[in-house]
Protein backbone atom coordinates (compact mmCIF):
# COMPACT_ATOMS: atom_id res chain seq x y z
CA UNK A 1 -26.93 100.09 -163.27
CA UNK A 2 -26.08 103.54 -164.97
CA UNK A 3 -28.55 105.36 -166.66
CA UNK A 4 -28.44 107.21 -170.29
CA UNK A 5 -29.41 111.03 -169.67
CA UNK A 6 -30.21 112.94 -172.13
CA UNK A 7 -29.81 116.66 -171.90
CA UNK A 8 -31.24 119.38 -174.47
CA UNK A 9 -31.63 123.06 -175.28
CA UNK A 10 -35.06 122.38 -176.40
CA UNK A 11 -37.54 125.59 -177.47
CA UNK A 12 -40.81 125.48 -176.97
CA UNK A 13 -41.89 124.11 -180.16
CA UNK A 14 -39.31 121.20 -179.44
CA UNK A 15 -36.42 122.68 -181.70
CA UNK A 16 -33.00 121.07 -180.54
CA UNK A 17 -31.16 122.24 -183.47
CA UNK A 18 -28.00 124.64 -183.33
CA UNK A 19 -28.99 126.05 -179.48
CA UNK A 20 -25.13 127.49 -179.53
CA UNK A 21 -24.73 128.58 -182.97
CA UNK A 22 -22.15 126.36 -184.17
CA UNK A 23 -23.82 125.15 -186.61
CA UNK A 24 -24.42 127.59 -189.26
CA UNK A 25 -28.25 126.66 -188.58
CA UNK A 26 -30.69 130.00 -189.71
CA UNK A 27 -32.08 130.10 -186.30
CA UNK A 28 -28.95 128.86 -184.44
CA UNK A 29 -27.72 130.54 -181.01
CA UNK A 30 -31.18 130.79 -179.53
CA UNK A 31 -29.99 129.91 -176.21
CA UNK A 32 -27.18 132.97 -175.70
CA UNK A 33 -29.28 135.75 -174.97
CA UNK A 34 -31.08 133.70 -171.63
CA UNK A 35 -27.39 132.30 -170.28
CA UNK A 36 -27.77 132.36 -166.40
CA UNK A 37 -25.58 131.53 -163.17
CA UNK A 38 -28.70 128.88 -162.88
CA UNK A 39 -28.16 127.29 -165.62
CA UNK A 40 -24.57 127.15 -165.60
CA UNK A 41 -25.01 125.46 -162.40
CA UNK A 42 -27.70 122.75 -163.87
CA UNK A 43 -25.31 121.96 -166.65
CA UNK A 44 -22.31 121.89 -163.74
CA UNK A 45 -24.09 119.65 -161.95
CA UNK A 46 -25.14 116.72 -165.13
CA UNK A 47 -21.95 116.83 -166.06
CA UNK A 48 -20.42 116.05 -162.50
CA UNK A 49 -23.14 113.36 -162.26
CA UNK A 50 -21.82 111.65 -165.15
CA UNK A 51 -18.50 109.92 -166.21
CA UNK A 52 -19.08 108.95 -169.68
CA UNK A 53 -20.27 110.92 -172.61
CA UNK A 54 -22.27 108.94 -175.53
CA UNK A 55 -21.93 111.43 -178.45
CA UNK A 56 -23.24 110.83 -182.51
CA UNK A 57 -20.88 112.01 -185.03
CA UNK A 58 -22.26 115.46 -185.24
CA UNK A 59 -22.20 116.62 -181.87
CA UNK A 60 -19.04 114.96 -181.38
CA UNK A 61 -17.39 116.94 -184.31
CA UNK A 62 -18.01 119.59 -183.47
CA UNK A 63 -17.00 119.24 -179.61
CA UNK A 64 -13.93 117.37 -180.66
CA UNK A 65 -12.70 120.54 -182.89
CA UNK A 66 -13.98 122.77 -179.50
CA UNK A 67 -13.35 121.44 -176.07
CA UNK A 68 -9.76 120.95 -176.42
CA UNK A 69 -8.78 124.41 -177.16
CA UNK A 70 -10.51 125.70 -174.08
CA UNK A 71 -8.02 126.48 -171.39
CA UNK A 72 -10.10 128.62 -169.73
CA UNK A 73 -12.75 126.63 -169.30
CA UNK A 74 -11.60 125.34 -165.36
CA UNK A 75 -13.02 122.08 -163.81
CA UNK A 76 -15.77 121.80 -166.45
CA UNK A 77 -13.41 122.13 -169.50
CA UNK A 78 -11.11 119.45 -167.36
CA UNK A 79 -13.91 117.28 -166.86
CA UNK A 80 -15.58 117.17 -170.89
CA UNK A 81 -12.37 116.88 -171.79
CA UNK A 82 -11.33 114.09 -169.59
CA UNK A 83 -14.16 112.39 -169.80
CA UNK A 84 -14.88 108.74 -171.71
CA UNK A 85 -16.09 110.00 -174.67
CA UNK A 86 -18.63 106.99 -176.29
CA UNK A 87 -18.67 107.70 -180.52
CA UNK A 88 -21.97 106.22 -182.49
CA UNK A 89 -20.37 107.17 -186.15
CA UNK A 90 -20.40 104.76 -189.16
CA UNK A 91 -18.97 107.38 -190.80
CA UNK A 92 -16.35 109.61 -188.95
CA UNK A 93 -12.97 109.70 -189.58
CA UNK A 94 -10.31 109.40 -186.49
CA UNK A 95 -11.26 110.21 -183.20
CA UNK A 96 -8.88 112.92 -182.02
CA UNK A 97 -10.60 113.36 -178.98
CA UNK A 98 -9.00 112.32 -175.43
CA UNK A 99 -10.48 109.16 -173.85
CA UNK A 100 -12.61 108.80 -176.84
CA UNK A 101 -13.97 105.36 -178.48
CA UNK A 102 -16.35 104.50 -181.39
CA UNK A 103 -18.86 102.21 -180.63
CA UNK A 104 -19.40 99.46 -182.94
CA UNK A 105 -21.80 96.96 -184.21
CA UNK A 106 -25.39 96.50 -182.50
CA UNK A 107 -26.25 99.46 -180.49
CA UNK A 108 -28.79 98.35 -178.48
CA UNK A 109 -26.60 95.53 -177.24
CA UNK A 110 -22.91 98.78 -177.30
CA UNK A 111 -25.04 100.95 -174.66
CA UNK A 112 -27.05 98.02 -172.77
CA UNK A 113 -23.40 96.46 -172.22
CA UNK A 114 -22.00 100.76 -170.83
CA UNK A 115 -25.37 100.61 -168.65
CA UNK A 116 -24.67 97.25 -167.12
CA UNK A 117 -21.25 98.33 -165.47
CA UNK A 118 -20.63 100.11 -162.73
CA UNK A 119 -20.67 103.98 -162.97
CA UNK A 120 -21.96 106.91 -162.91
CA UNK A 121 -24.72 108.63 -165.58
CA UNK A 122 -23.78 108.47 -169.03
CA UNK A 123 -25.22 112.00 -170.70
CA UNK A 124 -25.98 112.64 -174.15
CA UNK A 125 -25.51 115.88 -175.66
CA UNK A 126 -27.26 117.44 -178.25
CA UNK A 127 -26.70 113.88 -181.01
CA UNK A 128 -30.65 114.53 -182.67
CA UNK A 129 -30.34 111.19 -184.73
CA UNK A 130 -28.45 109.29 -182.36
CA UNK A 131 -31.38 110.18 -179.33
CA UNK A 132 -33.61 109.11 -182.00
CA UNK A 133 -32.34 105.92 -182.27
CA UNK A 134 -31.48 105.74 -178.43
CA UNK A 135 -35.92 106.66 -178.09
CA UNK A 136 -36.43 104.00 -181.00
CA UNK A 137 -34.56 101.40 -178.74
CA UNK A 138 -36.00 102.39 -175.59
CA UNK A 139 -32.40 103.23 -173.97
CA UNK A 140 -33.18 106.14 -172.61
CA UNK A 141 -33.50 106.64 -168.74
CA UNK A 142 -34.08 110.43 -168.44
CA UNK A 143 -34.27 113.13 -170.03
CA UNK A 144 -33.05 116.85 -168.89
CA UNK A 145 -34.36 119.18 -170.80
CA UNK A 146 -34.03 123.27 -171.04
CA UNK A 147 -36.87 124.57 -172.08
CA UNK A 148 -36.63 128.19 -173.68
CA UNK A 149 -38.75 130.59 -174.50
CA UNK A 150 -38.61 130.59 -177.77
CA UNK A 151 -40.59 129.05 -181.10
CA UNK A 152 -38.33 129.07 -184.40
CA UNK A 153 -40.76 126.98 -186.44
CA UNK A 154 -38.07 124.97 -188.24
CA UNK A 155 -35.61 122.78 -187.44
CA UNK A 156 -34.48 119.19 -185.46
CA UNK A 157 -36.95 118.34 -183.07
CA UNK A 158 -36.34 116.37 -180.22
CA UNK A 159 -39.20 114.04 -180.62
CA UNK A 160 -40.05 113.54 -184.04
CA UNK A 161 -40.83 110.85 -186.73
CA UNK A 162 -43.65 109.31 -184.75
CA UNK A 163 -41.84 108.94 -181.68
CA UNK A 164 -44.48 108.57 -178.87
CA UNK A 165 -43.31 108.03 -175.20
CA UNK A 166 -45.07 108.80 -172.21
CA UNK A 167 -43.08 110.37 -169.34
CA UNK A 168 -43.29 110.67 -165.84
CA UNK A 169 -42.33 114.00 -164.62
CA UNK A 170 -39.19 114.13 -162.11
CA UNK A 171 -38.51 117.94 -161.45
CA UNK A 172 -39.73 121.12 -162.91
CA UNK A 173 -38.38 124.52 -161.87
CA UNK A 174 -37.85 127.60 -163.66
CA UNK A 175 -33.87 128.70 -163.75
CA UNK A 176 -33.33 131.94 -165.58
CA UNK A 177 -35.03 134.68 -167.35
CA UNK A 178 -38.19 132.67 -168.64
CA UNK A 179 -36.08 129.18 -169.13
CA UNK A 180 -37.44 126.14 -167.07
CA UNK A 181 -35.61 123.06 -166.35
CA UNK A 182 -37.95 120.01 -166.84
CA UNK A 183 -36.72 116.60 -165.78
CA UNK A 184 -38.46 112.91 -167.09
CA UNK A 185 -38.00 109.84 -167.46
CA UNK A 186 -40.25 107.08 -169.38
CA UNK A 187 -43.39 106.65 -167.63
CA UNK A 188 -43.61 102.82 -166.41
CA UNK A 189 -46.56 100.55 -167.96
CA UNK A 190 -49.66 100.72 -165.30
């Protein structure tokens, strides 16, 4: 069975919003000024451990418009952009996107029918109100988070709206200047 990973930028007030500065978001690139060799190799590694990407309409936007004008981007740029690409959007126009695919109708039932086949990880990307959802429906199977440090008081959170999960802690190690890579996954029932 393939599991939904979930991988965030996440400061440490639990701000998810705009890590690149894509956005336009007041706070948004928070994440530059601590890039690494370390974490470029976590974010290697996800991605390599995956071979399907379930995006919301946001995130996928934005990635859509990005990914495909990145020739120098080598095995990684190949990769995203070869990729299944998985589309939660009720909203979104064409999907321009290579290998890309809305999913429609019940979601719990769309990503509980991706998890049952054979594969590898499927990783989420940023997607704040689709990983809401995902938490609300209890699809998630891990979560791999960056943690920065940073507060910006405003913004997305990662667990918000009276989400409450207990976790179950997998790895923690710090990779970078201050940044610590913190791996869960939902604690089981005792």
């Amino acid at each position: 069975m393939r599991k939904v990973v979930v991988s965030e930028f996440v400061s440490l007030d639990g701000v998810i919003e705009d890590p690149g500065g894509a956005e336009g978001y007041e706070h948004g690139g928070w994440t530059r000024a601590y890039w690494s060799d370390e974490i470029g190799k976590v974010k290697n590694d996800e991605l390599f451990a995956a071979d399907a990407l379930l995006l919301g309409r946001v995130t996928y936007g934005g990635f859509a418009k990005a990914w495909p004008t990145m020739t120098d981007a080598g095995e990684f740029g190949d990769k995203m952009n070869g990729m299944r690409k998985y589309v939660v959007s009720e909203t979104l126009g064409e999907l321009t996107w290579n290998n890309s695919k809305r999913l429609k109708g019940d979601l719990a039932k769309e990503v509980g029918a991706l998890k049952a086949q054979d594969g590898m990880d499927i990783l989420v990307f940023g997607s704040a109100q689709l990983v809401r959802e995902l938490q609300r429906l209890d699809l998630v199977d891990e979560y791999t988070l960056l943690i920065y440090p940073v507060t910006l008081g405003s913004g997305k959170r990662l667990f918000e709206g009276g989400t409450k999960q207990s976790l179950e802690l997998i790895e923690a190690k710090p990779v970078g200047a201050g940044v610590v890579l913190a791996r869960y996954r939902p604690a089981t029932a005792a």
